[in-house]
PDB file of N, CA and C in Angstrom:
ATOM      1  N   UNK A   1       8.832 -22.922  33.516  1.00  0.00           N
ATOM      2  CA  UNK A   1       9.266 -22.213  32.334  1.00  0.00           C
ATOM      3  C   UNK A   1       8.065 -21.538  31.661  1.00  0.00           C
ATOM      4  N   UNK A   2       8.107 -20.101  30.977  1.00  0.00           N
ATOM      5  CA  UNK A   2       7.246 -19.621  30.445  1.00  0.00           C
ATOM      6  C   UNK A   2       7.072 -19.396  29.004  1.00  0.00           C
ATOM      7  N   UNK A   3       5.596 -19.911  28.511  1.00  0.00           N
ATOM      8  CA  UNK A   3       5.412 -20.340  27.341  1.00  0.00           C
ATOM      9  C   UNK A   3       6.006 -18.916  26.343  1.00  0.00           C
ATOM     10  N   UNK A   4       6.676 -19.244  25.386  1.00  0.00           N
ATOM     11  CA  UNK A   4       7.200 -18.376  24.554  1.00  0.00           C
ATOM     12  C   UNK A   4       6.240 -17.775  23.386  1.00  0.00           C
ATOM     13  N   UNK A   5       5.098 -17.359  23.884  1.00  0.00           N
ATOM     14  CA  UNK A   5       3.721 -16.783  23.420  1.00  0.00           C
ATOM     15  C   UNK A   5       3.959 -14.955  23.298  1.00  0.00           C
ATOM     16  N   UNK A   6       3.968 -14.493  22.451  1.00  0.00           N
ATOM     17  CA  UNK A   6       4.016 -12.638  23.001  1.00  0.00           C
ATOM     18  C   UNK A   6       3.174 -11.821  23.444  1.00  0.00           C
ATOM     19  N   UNK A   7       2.794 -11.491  24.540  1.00  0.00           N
ATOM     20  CA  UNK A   7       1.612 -10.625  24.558  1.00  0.00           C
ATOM     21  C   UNK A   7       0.821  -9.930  23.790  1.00  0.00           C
ATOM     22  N   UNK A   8       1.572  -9.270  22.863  1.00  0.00           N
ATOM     23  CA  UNK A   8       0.865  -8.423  21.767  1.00  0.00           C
ATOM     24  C   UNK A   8       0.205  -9.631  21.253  1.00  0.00           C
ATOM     25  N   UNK A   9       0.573 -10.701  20.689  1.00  0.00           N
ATOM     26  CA  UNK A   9      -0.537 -11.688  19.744  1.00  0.00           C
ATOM     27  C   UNK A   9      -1.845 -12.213  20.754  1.00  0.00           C
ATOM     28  N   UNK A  10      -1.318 -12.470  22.281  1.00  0.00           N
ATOM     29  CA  UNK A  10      -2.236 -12.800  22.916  1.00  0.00           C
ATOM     30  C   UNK A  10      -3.697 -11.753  22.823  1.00  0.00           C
ATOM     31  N   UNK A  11      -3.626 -10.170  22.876  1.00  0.00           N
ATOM     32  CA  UNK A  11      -4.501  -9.620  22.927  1.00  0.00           C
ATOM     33  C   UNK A  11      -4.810  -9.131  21.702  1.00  0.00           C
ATOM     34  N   UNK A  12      -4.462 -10.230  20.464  1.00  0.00           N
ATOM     35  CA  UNK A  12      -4.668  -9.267  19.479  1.00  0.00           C
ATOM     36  C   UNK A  12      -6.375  -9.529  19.140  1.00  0.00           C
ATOM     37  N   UNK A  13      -7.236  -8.623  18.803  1.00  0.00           N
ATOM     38  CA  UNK A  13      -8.636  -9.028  18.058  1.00  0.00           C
ATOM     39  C   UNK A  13      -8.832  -7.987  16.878  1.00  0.00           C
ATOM     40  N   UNK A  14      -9.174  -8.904  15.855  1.00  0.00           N
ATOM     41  CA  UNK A  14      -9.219  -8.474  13.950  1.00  0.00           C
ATOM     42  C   UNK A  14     -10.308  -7.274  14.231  1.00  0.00           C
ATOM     43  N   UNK A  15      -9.912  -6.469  13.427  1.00  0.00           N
ATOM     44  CA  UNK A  15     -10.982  -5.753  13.268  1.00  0.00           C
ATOM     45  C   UNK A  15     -11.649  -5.354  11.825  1.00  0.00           C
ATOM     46  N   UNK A  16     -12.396  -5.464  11.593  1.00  0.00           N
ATOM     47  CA  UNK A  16     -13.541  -5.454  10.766  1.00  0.00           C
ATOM     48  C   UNK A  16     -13.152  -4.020   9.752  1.00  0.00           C
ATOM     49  N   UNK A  17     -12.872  -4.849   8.157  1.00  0.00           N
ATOM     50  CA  UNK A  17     -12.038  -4.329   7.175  1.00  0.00           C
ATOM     51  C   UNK A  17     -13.397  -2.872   6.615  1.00  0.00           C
ATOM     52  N   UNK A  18     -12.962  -1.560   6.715  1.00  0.00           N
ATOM     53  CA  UNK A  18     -13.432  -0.766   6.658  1.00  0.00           C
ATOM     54  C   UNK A  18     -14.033  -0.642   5.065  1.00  0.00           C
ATOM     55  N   UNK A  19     -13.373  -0.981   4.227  1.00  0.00           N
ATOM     56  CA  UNK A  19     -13.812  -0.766   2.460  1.00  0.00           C
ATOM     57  C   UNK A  19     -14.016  -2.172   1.910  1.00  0.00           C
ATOM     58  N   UNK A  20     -14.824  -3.262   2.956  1.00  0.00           N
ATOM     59  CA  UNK A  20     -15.429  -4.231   2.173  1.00  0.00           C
ATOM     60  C   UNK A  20     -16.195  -4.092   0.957  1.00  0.00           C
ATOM     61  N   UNK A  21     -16.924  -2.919   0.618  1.00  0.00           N
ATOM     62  CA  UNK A  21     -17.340  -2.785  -0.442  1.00  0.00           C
ATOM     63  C   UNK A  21     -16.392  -2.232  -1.888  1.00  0.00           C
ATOM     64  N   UNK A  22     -15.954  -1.382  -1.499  1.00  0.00           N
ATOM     65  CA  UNK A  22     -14.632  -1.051  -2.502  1.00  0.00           C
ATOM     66  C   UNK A  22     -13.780  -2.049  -2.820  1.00  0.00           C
ATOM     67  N   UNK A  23     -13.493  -2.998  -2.291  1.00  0.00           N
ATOM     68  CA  UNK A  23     -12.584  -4.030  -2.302  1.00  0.00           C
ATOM     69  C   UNK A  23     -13.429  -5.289  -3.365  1.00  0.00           C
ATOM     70  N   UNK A  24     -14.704  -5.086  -2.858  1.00  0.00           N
ATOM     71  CA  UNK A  24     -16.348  -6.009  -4.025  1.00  0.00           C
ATOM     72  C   UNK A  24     -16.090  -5.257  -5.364  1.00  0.00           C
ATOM     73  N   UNK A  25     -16.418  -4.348  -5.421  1.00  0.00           N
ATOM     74  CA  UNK A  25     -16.505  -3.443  -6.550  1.00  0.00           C
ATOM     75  C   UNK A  25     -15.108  -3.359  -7.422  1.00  0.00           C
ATOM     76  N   UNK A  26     -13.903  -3.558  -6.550  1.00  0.00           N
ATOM     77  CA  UNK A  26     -12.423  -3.522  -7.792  1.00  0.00           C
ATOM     78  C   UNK A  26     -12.656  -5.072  -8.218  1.00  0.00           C
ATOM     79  N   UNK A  27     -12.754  -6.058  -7.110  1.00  0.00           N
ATOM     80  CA  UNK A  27     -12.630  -7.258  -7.774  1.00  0.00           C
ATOM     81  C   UNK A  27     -14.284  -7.762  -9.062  1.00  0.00           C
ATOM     82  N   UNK A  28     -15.075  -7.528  -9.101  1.00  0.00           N
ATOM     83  CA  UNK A  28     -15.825  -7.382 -10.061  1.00  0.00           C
ATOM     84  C   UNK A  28     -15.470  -6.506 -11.230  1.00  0.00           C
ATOM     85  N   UNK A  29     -14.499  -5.277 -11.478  1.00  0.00           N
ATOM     86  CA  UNK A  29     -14.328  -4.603 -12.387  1.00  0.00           C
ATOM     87  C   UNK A  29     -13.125  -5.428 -13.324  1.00  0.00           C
ATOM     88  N   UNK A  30     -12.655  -5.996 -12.196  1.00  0.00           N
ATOM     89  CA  UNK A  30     -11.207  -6.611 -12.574  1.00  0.00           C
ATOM     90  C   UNK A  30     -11.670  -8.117 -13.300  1.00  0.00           C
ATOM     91  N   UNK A  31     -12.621  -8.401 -12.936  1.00  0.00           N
ATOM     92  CA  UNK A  31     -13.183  -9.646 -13.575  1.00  0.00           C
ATOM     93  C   UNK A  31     -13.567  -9.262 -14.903  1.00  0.00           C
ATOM     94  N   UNK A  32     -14.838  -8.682 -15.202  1.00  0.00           N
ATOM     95  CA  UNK A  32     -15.371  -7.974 -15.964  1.00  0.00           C
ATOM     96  C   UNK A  32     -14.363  -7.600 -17.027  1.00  0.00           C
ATOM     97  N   UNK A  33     -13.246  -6.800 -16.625  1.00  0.00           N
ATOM     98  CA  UNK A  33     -12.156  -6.695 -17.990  1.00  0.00           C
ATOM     99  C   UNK A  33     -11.208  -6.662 -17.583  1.00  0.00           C
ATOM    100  N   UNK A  34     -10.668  -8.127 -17.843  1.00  0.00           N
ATOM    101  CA  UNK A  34      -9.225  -8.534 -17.371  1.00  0.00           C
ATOM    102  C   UNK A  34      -7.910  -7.836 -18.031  1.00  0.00           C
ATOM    103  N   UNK A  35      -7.924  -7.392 -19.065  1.00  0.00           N
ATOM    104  CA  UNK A  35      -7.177  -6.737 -19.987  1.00  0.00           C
ATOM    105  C   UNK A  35      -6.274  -5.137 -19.429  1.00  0.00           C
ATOM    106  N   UNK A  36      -7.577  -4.757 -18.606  1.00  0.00           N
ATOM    107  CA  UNK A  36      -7.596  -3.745 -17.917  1.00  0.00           C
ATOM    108  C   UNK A  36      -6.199  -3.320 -16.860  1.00  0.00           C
ATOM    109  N   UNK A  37      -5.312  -2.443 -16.256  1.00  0.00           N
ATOM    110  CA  UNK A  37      -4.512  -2.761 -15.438  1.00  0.00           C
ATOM    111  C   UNK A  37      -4.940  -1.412 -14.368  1.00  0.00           C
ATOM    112  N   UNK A  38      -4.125  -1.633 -13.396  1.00  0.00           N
ATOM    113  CA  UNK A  38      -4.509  -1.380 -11.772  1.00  0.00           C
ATOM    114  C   UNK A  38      -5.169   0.512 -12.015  1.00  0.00           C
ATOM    115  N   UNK A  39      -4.749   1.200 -13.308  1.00  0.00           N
ATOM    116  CA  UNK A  39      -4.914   2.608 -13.261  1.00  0.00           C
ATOM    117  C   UNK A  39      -6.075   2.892 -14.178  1.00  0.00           C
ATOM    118  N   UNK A  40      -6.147   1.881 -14.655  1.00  0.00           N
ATOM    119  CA  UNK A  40      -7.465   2.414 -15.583  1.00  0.00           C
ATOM    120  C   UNK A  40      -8.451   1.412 -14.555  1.00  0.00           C
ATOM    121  N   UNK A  41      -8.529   0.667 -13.986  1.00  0.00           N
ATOM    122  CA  UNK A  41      -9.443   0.148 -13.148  1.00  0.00           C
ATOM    123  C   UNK A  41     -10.044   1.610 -12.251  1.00  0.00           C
ATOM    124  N   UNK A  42      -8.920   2.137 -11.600  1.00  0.00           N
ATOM    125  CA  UNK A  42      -8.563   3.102 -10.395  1.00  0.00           C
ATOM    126  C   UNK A  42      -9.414   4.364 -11.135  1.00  0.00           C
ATOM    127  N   UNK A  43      -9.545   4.625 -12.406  1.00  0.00           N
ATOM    128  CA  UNK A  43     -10.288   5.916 -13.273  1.00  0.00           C
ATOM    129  C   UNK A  43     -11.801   5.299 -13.145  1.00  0.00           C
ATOM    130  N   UNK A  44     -11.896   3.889 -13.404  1.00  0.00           N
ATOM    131  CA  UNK A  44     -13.020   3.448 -13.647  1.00  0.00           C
ATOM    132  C   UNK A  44     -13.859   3.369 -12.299  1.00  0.00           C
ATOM    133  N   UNK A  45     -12.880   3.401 -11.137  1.00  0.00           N
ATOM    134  CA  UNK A  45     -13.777   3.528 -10.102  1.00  0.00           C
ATOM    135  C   UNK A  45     -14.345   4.930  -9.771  1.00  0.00           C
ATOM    136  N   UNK A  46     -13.247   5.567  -9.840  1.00  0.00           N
ATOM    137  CA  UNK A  46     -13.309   7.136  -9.667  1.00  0.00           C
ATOM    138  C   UNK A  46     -14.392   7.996 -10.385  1.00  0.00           C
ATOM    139  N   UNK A  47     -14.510   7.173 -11.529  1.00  0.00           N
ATOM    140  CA  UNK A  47     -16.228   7.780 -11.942  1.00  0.00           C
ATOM    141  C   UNK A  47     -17.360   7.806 -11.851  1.00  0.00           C
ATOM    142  N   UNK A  48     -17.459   6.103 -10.939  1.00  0.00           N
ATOM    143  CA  UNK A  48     -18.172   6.184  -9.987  1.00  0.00           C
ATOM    144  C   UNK A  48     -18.230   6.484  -8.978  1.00  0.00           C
ATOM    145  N   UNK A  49     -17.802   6.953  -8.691  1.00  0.00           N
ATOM    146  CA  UNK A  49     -17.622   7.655  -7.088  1.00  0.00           C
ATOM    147  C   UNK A  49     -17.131   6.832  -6.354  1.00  0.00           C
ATOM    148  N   UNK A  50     -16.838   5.629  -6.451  1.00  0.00           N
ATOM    149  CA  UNK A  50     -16.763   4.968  -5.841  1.00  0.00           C
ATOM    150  C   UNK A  50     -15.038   4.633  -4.610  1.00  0.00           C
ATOM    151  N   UNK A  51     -14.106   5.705  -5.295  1.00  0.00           N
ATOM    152  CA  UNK A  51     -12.487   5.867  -5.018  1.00  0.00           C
ATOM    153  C   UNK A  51     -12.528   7.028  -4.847  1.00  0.00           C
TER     154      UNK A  51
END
């Protein structure tokens, strides 16, 4: 009998998250001022260049 495993998961390998830094930089802004919500964060990045 054959193990009920799917191929696709067998060959799956992670690949390495492209905006690790953008992803550093929202969660530090979001710390910094919790008050804040997802669009004024999103302006606050954007002025730094950073979005």
């Amino acid at each position: 009998m054959r193990p009920s495993v799917r191929r696709s998961s067998q060959r799956y390998s992670e690949r390495p998250d492209p905006q690790v830094t953008l992803r550093m930089r929202l969660k530090a802004l979001a710390a910094a001022r919790v008050r804040y919500g997802s669009r004024r964060l999103h302006i606050l990045l954007r002025r730094e260049g950073s979005a």
